[in-house]
PDB file of N, CA and C in Angstrom:
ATOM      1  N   UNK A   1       0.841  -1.181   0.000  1.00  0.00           N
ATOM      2  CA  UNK A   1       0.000   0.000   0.000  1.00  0.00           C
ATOM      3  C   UNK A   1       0.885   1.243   0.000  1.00  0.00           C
ATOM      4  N   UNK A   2       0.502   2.112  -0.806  1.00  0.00           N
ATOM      5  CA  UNK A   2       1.187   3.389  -1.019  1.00  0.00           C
ATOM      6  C   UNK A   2       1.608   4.015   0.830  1.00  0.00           C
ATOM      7  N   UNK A   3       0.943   4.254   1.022  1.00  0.00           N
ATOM      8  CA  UNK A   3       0.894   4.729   2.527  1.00  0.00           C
ATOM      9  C   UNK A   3       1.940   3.733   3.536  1.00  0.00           C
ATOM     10  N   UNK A   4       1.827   2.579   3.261  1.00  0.00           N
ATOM     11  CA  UNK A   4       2.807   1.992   4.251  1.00  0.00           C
ATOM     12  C   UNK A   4       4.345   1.926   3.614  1.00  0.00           C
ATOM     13  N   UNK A   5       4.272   2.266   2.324  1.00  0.00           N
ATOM     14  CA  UNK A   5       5.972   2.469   1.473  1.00  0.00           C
ATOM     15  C   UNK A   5       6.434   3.435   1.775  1.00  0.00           C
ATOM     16  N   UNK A   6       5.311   4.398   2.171  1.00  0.00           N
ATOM     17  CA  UNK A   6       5.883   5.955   2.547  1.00  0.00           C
ATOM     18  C   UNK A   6       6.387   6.110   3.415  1.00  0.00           C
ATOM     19  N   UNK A   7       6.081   5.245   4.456  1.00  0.00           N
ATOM     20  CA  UNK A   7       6.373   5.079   5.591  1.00  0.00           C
ATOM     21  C   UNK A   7       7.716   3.930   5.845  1.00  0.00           C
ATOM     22  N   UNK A   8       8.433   3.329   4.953  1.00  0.00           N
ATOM     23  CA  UNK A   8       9.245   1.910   4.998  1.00  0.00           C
ATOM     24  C   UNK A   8       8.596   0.927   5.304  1.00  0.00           C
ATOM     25  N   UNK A   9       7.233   0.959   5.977  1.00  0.00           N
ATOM     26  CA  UNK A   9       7.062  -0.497   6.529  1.00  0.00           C
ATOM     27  C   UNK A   9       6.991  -1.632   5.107  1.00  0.00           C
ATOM     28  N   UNK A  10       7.511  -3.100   5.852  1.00  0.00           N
ATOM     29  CA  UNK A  10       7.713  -4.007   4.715  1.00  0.00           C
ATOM     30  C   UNK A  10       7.397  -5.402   5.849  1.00  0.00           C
ATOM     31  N   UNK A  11       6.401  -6.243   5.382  1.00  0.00           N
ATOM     32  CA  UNK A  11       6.489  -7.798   6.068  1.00  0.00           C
ATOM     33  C   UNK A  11       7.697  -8.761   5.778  1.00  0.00           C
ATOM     34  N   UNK A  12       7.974  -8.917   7.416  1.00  0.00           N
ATOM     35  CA  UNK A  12       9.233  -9.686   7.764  1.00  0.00           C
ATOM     36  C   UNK A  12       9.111 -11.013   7.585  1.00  0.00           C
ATOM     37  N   UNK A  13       8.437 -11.338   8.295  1.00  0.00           N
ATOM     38  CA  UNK A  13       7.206 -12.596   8.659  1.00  0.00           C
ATOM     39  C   UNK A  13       6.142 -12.610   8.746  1.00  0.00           C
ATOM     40  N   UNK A  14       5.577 -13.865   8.248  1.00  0.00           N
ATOM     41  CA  UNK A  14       4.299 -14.349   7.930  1.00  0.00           C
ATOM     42  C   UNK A  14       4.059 -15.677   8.873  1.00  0.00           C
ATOM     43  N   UNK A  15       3.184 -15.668   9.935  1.00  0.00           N
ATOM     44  CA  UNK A  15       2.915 -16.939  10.813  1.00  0.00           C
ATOM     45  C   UNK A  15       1.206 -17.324  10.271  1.00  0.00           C
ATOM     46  N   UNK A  16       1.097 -18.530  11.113  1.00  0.00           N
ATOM     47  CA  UNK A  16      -0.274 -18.991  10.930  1.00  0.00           C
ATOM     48  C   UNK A  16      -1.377 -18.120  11.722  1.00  0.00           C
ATOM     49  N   UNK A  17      -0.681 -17.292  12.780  1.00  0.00           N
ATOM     50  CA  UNK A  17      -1.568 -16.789  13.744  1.00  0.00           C
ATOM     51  C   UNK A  17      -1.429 -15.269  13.746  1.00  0.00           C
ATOM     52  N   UNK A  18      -0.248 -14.712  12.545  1.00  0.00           N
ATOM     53  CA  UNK A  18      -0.992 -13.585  12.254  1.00  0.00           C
ATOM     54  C   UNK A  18       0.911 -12.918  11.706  1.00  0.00           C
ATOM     55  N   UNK A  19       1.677 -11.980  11.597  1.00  0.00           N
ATOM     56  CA  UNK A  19       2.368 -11.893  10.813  1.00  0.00           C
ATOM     57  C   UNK A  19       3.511 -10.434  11.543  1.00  0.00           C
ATOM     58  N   UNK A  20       4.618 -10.271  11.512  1.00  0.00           N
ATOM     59  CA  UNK A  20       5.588  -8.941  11.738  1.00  0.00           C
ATOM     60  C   UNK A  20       5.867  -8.548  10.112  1.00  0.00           C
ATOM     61  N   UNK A  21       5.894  -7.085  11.063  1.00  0.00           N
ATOM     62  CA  UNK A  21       5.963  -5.773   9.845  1.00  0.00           C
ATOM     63  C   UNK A  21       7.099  -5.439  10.957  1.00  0.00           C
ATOM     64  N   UNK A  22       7.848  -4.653   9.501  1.00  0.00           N
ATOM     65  CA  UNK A  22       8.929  -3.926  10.360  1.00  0.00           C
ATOM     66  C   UNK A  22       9.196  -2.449   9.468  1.00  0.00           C
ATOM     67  N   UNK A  23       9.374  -1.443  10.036  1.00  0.00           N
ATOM     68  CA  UNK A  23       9.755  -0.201   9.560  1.00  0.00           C
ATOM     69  C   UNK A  23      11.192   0.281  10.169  1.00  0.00           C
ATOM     70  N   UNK A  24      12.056   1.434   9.625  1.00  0.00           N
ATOM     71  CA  UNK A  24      13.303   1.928  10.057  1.00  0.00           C
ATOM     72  C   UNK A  24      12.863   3.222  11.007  1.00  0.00           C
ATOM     73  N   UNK A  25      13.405   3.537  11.895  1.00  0.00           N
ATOM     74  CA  UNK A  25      13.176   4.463  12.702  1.00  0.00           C
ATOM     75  C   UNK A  25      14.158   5.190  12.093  1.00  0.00           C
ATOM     76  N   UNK A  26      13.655   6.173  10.800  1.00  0.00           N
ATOM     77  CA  UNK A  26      14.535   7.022  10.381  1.00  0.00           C
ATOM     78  C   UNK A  26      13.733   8.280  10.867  1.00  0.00           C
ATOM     79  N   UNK A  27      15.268   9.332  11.261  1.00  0.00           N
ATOM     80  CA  UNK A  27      14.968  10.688  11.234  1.00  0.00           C
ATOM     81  C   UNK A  27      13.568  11.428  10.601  1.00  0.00           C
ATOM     82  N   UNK A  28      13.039  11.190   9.850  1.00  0.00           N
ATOM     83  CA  UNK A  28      11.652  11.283   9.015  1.00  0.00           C
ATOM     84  C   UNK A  28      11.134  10.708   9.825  1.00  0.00           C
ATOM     85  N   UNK A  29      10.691  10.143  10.778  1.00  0.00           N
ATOM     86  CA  UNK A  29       9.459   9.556  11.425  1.00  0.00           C
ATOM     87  C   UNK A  29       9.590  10.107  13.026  1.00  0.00           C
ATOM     88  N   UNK A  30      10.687  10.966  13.345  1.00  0.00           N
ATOM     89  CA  UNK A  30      11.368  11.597  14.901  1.00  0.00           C
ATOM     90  C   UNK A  30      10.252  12.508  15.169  1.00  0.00           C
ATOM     91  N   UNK A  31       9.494  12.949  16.356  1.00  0.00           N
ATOM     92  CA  UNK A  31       9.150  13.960  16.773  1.00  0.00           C
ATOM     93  C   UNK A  31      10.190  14.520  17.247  1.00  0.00           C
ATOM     94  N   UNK A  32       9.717  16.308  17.324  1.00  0.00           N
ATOM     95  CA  UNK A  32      10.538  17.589  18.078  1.00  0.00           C
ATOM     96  C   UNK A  32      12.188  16.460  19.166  1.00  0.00           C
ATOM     97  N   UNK A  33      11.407  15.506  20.058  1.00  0.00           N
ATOM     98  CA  UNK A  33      12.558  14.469  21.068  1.00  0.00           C
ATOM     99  C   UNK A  33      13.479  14.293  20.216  1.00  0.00           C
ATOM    100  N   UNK A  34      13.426  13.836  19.094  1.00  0.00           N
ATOM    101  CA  UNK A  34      14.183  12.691  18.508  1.00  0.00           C
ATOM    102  C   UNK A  34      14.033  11.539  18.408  1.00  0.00           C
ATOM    103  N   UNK A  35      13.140  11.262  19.063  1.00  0.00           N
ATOM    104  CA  UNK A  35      12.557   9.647  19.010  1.00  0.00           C
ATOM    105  C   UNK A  35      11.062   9.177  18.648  1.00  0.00           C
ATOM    106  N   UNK A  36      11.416   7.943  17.714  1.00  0.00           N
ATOM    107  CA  UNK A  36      10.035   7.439  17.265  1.00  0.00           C
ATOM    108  C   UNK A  36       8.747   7.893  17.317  1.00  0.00           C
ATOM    109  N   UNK A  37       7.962   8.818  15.991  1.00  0.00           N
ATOM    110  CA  UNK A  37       6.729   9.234  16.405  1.00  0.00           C
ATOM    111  C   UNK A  37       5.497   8.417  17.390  1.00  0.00           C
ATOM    112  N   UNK A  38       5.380   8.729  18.254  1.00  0.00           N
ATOM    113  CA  UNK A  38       4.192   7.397  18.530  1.00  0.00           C
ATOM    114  C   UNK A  38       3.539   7.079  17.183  1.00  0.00           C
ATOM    115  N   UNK A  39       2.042   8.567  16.061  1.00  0.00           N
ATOM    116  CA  UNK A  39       1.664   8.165  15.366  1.00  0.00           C
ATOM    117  C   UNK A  39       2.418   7.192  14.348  1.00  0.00           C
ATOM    118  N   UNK A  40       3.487   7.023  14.359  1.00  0.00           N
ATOM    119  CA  UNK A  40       4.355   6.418  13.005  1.00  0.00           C
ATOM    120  C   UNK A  40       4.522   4.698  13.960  1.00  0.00           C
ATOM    121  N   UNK A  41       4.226   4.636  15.314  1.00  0.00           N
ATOM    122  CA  UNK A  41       4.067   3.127  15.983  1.00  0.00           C
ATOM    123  C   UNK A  41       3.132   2.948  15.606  1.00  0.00           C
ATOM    124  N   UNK A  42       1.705   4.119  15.702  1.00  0.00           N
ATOM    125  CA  UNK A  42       0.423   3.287  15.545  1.00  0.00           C
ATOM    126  C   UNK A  42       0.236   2.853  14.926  1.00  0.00           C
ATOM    127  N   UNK A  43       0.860   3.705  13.416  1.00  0.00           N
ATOM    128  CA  UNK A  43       0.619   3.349  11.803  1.00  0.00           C
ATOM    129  C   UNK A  43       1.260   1.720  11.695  1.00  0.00           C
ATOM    130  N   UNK A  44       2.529   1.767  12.635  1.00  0.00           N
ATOM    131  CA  UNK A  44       2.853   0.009  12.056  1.00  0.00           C
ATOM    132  C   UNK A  44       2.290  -1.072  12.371  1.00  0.00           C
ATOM    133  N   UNK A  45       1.458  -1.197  13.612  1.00  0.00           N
ATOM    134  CA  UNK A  45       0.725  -1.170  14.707  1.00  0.00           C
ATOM    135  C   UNK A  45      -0.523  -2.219  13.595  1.00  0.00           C
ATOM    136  N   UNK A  46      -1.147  -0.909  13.149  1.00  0.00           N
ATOM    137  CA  UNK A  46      -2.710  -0.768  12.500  1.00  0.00           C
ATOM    138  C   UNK A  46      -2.201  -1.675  11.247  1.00  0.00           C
ATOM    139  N   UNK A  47      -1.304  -1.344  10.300  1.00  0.00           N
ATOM    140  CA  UNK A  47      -0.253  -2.347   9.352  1.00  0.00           C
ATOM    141  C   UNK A  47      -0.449  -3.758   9.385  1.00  0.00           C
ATOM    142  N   UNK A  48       0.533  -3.656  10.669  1.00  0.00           N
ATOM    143  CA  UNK A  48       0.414  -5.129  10.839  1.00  0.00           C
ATOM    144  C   UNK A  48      -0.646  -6.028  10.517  1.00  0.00           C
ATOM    145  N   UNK A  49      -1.442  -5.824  11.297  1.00  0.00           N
ATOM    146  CA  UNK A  49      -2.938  -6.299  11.654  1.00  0.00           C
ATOM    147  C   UNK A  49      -3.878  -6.284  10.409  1.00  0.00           C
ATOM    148  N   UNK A  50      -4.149  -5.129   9.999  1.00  0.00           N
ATOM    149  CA  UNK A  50      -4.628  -5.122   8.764  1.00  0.00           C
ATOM    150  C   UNK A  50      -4.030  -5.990   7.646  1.00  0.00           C
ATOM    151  N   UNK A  51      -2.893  -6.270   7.534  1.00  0.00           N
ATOM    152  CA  UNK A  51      -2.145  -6.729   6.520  1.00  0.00           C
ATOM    153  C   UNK A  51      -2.157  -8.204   6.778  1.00  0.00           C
ATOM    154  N   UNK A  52      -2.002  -8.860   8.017  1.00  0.00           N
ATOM    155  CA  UNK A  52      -2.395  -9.753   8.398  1.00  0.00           C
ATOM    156  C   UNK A  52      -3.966 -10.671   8.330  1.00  0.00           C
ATOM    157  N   UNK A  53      -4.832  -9.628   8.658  1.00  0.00           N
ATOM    158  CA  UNK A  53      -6.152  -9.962   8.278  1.00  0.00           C
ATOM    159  C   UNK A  53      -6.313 -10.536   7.027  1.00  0.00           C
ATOM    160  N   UNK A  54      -5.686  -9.359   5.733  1.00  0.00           N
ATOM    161  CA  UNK A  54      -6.458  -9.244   4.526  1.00  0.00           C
ATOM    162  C   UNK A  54      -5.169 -10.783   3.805  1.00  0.00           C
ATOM    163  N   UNK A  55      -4.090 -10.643   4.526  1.00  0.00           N
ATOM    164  CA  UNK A  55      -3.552 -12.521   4.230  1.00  0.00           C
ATOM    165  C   UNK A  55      -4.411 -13.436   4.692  1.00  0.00           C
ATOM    166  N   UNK A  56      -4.954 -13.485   5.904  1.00  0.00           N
ATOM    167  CA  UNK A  56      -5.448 -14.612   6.337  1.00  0.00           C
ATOM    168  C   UNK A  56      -6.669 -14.805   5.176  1.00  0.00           C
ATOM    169  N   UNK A  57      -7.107 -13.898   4.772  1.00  0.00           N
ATOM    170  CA  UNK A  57      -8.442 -14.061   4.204  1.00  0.00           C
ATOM    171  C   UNK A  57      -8.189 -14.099   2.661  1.00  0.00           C
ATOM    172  N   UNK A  58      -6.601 -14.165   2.278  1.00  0.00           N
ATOM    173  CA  UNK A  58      -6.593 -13.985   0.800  1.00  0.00           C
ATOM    174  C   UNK A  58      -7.089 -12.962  -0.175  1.00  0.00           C
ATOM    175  N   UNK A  59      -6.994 -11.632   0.482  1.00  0.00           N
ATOM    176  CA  UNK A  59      -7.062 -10.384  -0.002  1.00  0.00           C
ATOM    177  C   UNK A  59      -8.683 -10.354  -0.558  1.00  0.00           C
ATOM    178  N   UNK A  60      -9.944 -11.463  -0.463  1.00  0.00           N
ATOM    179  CA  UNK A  60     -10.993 -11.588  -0.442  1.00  0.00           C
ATOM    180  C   UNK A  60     -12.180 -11.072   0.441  1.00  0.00           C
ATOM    181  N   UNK A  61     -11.802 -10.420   1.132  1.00  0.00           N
ATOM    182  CA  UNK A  61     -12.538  -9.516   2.581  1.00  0.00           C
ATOM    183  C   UNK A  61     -12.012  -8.236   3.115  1.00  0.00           C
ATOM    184  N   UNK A  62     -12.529  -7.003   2.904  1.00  0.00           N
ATOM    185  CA  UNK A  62     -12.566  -5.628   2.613  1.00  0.00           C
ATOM    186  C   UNK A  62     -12.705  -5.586   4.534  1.00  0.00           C
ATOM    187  N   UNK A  63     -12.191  -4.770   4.942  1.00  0.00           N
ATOM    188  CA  UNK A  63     -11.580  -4.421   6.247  1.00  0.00           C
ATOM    189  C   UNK A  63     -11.342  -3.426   6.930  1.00  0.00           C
ATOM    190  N   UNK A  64     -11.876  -2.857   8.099  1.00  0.00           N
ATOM    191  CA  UNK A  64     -11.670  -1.824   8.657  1.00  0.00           C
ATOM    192  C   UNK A  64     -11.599  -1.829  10.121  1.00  0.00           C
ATOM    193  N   UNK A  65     -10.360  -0.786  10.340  1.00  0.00           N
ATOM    194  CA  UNK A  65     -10.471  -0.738  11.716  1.00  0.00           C
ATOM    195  C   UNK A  65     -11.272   0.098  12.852  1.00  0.00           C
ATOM    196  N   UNK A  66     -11.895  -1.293  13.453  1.00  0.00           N
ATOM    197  CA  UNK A  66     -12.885  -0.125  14.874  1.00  0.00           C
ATOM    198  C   UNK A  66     -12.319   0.296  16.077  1.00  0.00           C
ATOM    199  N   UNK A  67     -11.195  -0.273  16.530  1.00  0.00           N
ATOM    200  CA  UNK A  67     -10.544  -0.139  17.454  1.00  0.00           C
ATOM    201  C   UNK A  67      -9.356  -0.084  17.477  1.00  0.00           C
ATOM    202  N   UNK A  68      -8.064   0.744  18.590  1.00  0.00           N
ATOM    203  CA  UNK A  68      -6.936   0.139  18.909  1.00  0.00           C
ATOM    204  C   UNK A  68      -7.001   0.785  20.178  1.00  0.00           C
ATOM    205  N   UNK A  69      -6.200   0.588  21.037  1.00  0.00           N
ATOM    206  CA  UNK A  69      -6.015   0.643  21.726  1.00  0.00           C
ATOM    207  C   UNK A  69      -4.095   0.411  22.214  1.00  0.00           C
ATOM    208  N   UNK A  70      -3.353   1.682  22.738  1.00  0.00           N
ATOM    209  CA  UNK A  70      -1.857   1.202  22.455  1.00  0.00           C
ATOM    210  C   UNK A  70      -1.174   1.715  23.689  1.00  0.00           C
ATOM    211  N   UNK A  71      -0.674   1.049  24.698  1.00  0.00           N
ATOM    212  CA  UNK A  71       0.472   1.730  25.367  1.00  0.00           C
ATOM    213  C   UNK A  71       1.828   1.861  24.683  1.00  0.00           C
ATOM    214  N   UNK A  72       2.512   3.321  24.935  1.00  0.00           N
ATOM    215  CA  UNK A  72       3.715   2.869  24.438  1.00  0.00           C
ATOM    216  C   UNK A  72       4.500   3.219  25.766  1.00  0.00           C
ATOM    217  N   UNK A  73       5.626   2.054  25.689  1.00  0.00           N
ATOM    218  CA  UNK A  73       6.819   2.032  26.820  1.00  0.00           C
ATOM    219  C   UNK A  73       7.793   2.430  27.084  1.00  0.00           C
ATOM    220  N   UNK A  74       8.595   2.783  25.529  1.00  0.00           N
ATOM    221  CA  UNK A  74       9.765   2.758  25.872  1.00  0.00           C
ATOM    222  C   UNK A  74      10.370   3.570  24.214  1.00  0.00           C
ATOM    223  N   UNK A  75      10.879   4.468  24.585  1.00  0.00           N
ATOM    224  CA  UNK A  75      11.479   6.335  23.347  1.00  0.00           C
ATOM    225  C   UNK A  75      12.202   4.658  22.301  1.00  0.00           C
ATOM    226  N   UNK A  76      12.189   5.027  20.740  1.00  0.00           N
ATOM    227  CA  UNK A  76      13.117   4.570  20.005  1.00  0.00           C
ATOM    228  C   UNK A  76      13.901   5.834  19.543  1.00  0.00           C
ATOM    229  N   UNK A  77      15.145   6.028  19.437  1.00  0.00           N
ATOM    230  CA  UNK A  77      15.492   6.949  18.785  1.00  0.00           C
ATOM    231  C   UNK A  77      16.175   6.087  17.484  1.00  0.00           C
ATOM    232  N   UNK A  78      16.271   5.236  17.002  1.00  0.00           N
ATOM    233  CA  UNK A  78      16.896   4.879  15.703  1.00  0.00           C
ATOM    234  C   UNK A  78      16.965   3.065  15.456  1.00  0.00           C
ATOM    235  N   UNK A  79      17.345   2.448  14.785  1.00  0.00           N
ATOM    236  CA  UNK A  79      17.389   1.102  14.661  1.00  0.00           C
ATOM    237  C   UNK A  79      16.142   0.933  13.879  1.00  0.00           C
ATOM    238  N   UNK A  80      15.446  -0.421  13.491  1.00  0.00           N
ATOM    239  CA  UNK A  80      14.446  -1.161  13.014  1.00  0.00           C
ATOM    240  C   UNK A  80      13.536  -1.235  14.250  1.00  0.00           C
ATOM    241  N   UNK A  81      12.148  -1.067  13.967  1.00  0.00           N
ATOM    242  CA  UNK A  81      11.085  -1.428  15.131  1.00  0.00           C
ATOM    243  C   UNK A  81      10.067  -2.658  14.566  1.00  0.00           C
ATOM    244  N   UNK A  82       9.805  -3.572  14.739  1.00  0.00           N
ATOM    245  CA  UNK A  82       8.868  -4.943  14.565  1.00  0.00           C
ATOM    246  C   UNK A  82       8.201  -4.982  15.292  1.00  0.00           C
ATOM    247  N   UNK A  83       6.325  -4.828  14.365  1.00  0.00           N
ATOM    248  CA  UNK A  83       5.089  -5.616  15.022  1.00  0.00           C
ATOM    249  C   UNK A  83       5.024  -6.487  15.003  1.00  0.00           C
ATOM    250  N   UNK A  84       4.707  -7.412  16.070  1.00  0.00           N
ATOM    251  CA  UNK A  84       3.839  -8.755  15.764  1.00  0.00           C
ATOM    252  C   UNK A  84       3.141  -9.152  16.169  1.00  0.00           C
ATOM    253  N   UNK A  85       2.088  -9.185  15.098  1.00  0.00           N
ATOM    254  CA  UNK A  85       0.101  -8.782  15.038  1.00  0.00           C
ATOM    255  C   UNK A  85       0.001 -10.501  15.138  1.00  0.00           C
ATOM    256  N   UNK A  86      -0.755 -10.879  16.597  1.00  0.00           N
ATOM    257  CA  UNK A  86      -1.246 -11.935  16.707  1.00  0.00           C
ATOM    258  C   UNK A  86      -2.688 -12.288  16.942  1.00  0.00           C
ATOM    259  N   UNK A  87      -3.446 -13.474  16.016  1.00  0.00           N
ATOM    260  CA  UNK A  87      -5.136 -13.263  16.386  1.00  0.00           C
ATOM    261  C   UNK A  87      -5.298 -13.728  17.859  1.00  0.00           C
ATOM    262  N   UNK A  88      -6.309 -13.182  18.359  1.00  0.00           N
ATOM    263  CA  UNK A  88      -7.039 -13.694  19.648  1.00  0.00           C
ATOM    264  C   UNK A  88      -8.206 -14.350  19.100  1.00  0.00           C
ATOM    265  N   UNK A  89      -9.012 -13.252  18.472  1.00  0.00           N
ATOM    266  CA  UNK A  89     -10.183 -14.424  18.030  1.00  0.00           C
ATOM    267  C   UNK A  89     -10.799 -13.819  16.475  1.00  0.00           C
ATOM    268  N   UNK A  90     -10.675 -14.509  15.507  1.00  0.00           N
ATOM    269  CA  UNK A  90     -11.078 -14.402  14.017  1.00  0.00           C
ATOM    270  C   UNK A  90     -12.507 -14.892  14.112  1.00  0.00           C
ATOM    271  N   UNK A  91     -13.566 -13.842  14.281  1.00  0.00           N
ATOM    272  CA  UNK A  91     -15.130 -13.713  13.875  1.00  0.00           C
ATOM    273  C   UNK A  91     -14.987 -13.482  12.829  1.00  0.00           C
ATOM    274  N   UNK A  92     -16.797 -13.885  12.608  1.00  0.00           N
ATOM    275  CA  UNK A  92     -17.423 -13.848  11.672  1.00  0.00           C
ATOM    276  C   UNK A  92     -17.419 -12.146  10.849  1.00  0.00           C
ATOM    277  N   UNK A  93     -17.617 -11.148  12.085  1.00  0.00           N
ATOM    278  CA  UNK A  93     -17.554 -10.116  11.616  1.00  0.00           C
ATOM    279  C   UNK A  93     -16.344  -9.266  11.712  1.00  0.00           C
ATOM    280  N   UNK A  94     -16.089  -9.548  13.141  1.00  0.00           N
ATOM    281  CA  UNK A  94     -15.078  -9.020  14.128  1.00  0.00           C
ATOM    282  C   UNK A  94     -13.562  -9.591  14.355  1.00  0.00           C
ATOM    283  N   UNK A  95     -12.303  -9.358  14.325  1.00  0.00           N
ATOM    284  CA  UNK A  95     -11.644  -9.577  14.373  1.00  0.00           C
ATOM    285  C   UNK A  95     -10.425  -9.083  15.933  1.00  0.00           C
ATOM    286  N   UNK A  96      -9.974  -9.865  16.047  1.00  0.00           N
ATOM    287  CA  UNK A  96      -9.139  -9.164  17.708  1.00  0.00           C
ATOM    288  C   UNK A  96      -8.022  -9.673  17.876  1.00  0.00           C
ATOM    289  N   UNK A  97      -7.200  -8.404  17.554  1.00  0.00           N
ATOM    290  CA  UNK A  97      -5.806  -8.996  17.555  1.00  0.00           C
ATOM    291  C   UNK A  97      -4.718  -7.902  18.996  1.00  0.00           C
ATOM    292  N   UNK A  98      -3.704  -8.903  19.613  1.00  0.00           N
ATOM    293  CA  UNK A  98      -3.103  -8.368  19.845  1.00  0.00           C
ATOM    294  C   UNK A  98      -1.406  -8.041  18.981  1.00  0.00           C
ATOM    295  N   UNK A  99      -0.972  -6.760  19.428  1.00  0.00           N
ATOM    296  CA  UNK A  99       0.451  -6.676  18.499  1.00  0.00           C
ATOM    297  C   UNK A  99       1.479  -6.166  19.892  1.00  0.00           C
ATOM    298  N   UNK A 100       2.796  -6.579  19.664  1.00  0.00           N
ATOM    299  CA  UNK A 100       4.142  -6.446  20.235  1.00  0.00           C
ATOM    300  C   UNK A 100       4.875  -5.635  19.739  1.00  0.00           C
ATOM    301  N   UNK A 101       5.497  -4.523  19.845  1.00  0.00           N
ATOM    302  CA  UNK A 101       6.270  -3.519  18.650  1.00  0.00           C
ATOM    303  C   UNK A 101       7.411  -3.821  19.631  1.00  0.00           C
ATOM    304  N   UNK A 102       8.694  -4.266  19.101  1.00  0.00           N
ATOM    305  CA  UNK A 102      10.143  -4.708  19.818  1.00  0.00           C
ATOM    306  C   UNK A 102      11.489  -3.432  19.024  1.00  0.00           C
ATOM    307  N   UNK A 103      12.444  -2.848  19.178  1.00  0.00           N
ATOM    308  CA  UNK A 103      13.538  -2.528  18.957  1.00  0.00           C
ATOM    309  C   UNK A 103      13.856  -3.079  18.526  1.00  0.00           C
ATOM    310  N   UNK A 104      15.382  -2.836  17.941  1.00  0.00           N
ATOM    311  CA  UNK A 104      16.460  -3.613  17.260  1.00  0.00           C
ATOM    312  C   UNK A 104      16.947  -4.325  18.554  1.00  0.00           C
ATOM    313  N   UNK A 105      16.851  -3.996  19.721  1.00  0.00           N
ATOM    314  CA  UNK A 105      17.766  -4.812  20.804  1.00  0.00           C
ATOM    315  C   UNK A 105      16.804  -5.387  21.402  1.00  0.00           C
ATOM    316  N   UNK A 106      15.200  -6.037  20.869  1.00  0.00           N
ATOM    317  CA  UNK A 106      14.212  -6.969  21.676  1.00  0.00           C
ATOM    318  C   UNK A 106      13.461  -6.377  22.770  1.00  0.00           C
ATOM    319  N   UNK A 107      14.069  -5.653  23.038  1.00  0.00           N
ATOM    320  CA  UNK A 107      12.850  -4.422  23.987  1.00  0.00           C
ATOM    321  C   UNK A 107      12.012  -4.312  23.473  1.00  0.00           C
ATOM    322  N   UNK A 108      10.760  -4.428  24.765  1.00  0.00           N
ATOM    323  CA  UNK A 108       9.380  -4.043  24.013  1.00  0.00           C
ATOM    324  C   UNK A 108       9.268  -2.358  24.119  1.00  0.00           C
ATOM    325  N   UNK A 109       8.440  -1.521  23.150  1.00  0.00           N
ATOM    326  CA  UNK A 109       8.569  -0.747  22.607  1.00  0.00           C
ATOM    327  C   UNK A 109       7.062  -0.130  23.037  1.00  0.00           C
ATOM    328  N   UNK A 110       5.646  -1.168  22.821  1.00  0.00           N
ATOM    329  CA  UNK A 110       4.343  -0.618  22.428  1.00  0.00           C
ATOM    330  C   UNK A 110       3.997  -2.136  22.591  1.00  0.00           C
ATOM    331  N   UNK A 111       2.830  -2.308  23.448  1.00  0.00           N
ATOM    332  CA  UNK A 111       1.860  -3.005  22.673  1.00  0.00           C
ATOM    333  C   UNK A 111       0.762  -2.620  22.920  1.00  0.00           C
ATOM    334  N   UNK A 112      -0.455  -3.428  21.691  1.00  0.00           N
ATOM    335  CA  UNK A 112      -1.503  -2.532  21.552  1.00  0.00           C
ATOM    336  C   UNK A 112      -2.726  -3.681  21.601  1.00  0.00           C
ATOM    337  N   UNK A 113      -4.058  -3.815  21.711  1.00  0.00           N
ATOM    338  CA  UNK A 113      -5.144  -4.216  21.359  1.00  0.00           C
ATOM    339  C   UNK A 113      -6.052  -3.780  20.456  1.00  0.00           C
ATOM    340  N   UNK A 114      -5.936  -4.536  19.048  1.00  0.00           N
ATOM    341  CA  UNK A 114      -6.976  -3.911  17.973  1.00  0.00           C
ATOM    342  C   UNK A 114      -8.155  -4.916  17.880  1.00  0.00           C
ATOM    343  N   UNK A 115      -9.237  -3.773  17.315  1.00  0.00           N
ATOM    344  CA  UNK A 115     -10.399  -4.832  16.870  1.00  0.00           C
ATOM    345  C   UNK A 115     -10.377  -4.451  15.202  1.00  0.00           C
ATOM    346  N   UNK A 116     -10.825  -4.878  14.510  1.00  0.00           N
ATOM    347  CA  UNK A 116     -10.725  -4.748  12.951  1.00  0.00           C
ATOM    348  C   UNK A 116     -12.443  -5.299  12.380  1.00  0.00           C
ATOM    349  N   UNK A 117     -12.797  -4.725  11.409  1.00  0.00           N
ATOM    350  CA  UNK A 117     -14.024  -5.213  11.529  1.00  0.00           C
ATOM    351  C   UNK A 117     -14.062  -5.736   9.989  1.00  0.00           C
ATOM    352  N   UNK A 118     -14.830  -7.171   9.304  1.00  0.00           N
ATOM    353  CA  UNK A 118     -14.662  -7.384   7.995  1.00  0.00           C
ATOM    354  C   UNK A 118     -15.939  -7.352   7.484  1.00  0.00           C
ATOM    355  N   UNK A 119     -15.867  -6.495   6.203  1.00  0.00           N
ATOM    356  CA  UNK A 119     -16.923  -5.827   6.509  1.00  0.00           C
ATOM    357  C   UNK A 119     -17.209  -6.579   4.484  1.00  0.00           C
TER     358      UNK A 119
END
């Protein structure tokens, strides 16, 4: 998707239970701190998940998100950051995933609770 190239994000991995995206924590994504926009976590965040969904379903089911929900933990100022968007429960309508956003050094970073709706 245009929007997530703009951004670097690119899928690392692909699991059965749902998939990591990873983006560069380049200077272009720094707030005023210097470190990692939150919005530019959420965006990888929402990525993930979405991107994950529309695999599980074989790009056959149109998708939107109703929810997230995100703590973040811990400043990135530079390195690679990785989601990994895992299902809790794949409804009929509804979808519920949790995601892990890690550093280059395995620190957790963010995690978040999304709902996604297939619509």
């Amino acid at each position: 998707m245009p929007f997530n190239d703009l951004l670097g994000m690119r899928v690392a991995r692909v699991y059965r239970d749902g998939l990591t995206m990873e983006m560069d924590a380049t200077p272009r994504l720094q707030n005023i701190l210097g470190t990692l926009h939150g919005g530019a976590t959420a965006a990888l965040i929402d990525a993930a998940v979405g991107v994950a969904i529309i695999g599980h379903h074989g790009g056959e089911r149109m998708t939107t998100t109703v929810e997230m929900k995100v703590n973040y933990l811990r400043p990135v100022t530079s390195g690679k950051v990785r989601a990994r968007a895992r299902f809790v429960k794949l409804g009929k309508t509804l979808v519920v995933t949790s995601c892990e956003v890690k550093d280059t050094h395995g620190h957790l970073i963010a995690t978040a609770l999304v709902t996604y709706m297939l619509l």
